[in-house]
Protein backbone atom coordinates (compact mmCIF):
# COMPACT_ATOMS: atom_id res chain seq x y z
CA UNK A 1 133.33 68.01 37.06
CA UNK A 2 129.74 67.71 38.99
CA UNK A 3 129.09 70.30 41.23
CA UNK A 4 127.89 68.78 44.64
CA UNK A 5 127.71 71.74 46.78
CA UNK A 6 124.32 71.71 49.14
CA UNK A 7 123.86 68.33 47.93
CA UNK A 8 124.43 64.87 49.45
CA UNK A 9 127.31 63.03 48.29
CA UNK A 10 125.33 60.11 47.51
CA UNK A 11 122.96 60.62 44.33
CA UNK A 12 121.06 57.49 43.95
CA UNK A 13 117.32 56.55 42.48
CA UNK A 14 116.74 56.47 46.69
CA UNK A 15 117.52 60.63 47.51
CA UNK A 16 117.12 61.70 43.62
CA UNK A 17 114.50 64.38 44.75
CA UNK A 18 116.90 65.47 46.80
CA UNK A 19 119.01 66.57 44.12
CA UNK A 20 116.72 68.50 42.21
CA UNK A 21 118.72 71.70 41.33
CA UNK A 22 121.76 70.85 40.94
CA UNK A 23 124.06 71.30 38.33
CA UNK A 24 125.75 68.24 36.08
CA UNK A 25 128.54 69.77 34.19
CA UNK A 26 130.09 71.26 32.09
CA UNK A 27 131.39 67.93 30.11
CA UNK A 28 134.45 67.41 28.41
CA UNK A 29 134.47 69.73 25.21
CA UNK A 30 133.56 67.92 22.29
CA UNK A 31 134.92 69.68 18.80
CA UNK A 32 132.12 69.46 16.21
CA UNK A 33 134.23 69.66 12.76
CA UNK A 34 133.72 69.66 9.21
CA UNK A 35 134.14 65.59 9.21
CA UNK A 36 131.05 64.93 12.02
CA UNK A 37 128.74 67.55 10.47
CA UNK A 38 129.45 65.83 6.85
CA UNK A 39 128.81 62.41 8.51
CA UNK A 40 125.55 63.98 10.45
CA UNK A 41 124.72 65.34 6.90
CA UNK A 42 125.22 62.29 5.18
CA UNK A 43 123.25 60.23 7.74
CA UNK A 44 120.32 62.11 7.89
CA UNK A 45 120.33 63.71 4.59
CA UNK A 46 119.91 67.10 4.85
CA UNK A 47 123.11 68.34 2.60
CA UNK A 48 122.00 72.17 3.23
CA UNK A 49 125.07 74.19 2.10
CA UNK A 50 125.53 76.19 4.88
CA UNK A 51 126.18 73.01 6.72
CA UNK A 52 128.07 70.91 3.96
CA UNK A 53 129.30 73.36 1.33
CA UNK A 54 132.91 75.45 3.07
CA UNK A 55 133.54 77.83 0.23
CA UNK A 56 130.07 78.82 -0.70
CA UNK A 57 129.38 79.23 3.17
CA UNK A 58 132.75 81.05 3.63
CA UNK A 59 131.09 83.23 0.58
CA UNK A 60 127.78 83.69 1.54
CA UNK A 61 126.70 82.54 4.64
CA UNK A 62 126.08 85.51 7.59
CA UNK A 63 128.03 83.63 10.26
CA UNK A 64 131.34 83.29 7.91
CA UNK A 65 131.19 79.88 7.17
CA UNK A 66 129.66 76.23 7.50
CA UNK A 67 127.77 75.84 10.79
CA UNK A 68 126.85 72.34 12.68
CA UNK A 69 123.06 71.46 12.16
CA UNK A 70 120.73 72.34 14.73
CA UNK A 71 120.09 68.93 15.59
CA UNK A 72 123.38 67.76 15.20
CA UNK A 73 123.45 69.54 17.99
CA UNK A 74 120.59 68.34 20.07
CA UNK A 75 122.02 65.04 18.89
CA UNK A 76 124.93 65.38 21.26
CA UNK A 77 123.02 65.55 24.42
CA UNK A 78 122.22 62.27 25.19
CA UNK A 79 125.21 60.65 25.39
CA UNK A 80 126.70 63.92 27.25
CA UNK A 81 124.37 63.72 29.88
CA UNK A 82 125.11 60.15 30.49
CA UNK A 83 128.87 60.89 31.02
CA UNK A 84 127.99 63.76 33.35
CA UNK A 85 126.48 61.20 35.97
CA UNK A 86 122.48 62.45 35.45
CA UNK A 87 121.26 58.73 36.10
CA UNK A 88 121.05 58.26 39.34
CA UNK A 89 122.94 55.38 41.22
CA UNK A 90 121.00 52.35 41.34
CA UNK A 91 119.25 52.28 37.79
CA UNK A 92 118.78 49.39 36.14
CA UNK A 93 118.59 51.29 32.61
CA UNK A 94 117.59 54.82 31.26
CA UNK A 95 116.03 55.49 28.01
CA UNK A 96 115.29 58.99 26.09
CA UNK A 97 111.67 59.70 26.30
CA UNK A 98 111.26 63.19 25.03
CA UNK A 99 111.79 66.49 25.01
CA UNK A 100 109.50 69.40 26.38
CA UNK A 101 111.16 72.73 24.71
CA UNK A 102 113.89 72.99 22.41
CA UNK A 103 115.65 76.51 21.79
CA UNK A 104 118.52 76.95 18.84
CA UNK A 105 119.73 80.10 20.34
CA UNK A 106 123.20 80.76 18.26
CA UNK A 107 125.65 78.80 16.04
CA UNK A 108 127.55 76.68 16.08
CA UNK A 109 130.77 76.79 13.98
CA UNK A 110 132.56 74.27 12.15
CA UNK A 111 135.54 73.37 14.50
CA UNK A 112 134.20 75.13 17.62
CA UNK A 113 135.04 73.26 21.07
CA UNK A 114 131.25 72.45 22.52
CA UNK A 115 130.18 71.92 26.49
CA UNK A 116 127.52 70.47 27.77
CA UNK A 117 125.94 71.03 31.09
CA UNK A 118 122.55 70.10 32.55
CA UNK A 119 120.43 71.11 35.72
CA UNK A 120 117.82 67.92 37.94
CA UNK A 121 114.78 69.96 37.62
CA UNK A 122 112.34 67.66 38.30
CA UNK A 123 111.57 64.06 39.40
CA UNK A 124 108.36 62.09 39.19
CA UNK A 125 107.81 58.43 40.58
CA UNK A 126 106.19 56.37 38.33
CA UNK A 127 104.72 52.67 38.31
CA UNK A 128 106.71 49.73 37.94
CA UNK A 129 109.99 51.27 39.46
CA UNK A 130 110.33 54.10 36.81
CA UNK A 131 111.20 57.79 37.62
CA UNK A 132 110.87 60.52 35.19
CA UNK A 133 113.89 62.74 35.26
CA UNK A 134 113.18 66.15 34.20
CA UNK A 135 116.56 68.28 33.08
CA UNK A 136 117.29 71.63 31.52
CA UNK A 137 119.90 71.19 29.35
CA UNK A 138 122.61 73.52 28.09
CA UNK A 139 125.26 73.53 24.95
CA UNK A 140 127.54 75.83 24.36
CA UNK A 141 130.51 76.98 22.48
CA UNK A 142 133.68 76.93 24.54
CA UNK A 143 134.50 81.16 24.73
CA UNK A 144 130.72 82.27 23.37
CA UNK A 145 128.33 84.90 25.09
CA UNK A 146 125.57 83.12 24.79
CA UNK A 147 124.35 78.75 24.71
CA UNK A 148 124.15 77.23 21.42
CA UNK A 149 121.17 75.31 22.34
CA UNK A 150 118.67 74.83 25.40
CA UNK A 151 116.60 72.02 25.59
CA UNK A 152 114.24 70.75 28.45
CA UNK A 153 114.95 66.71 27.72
CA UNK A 154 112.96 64.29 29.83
CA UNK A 155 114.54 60.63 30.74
CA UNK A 156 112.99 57.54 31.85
CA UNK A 157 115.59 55.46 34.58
CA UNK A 158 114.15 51.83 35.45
CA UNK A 159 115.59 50.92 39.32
């Protein structure tokens, strides 16, 4: 659910500024298993046993077995923060267009339930009807202490 307290109802490419602050989230948890971190593996090639290998990670690894890649991860951002609502009303499109600072902070376990939540922290007008969207991004294991990941991710909306 979006959080909308101290915030107009509307939140539209008009009044985005006037959102800056608040809070998008937590999604829908998402469980990262064995099958997508194989598949993210397998796509991207990096077959690292403590992501791929269950047995020798049950054996050896310091968090008890296989963990999700970092930026399997990171990966999962994107398409959360579209389902949260982060483009405003009114765009004609949104891209990706980078990321300022990206922090791995703990784990995350094959099978664990992930959220994703994200804070408006900044906006900047730009030629041709483009505004910058500047969030601070947050995933983390449903039940944990502490986020998985942070990452400062930057969008470009078109209205």
């Amino acid at each position: 659910m979006t959080q909308t307290k101290n915030f107009p109802d509307a939140y539209t490419v008009e009044n985005i500024e006037d959102h800056v602050g608040r809070v998008f989230g937590p999604s829908d948890p998402v469980t990262v298993d064995q099958e997508r971190i194989q598949g993210f593996a397998d796509v991207t090639g990096d077959q690292q046993w403590i992501h791929v290998d269950a047995e020798r990670a049950k054996a050896h690894s310091p968090f008890g077995g296989p963990i999700a890649h970092g930026y399997l991860t990171l990966s999962m951002l994107a398409a959360a923060q579209m389902d949260l609502g982060i483009v405003p009303e009114g765009s004609k499109g949104v891209m990706n267009y980078g990321l300022d600072k990206v922090r791995f902070l703990s784990p995350v376990p094959s099978g664990a339930d992930v959220e994703i939540s994200a804070v408006l922290t900044g906006v900047e007008r730009k030629d041709g009807n483009r505004i910058m969207i500047h969030s601070t991004v947050t995933a983390q294991v449903v039940g944990a202490d502490k986020p998985a990941l942070i990452a400062e991710t930057l969008a470009m909306a078109f209205s």
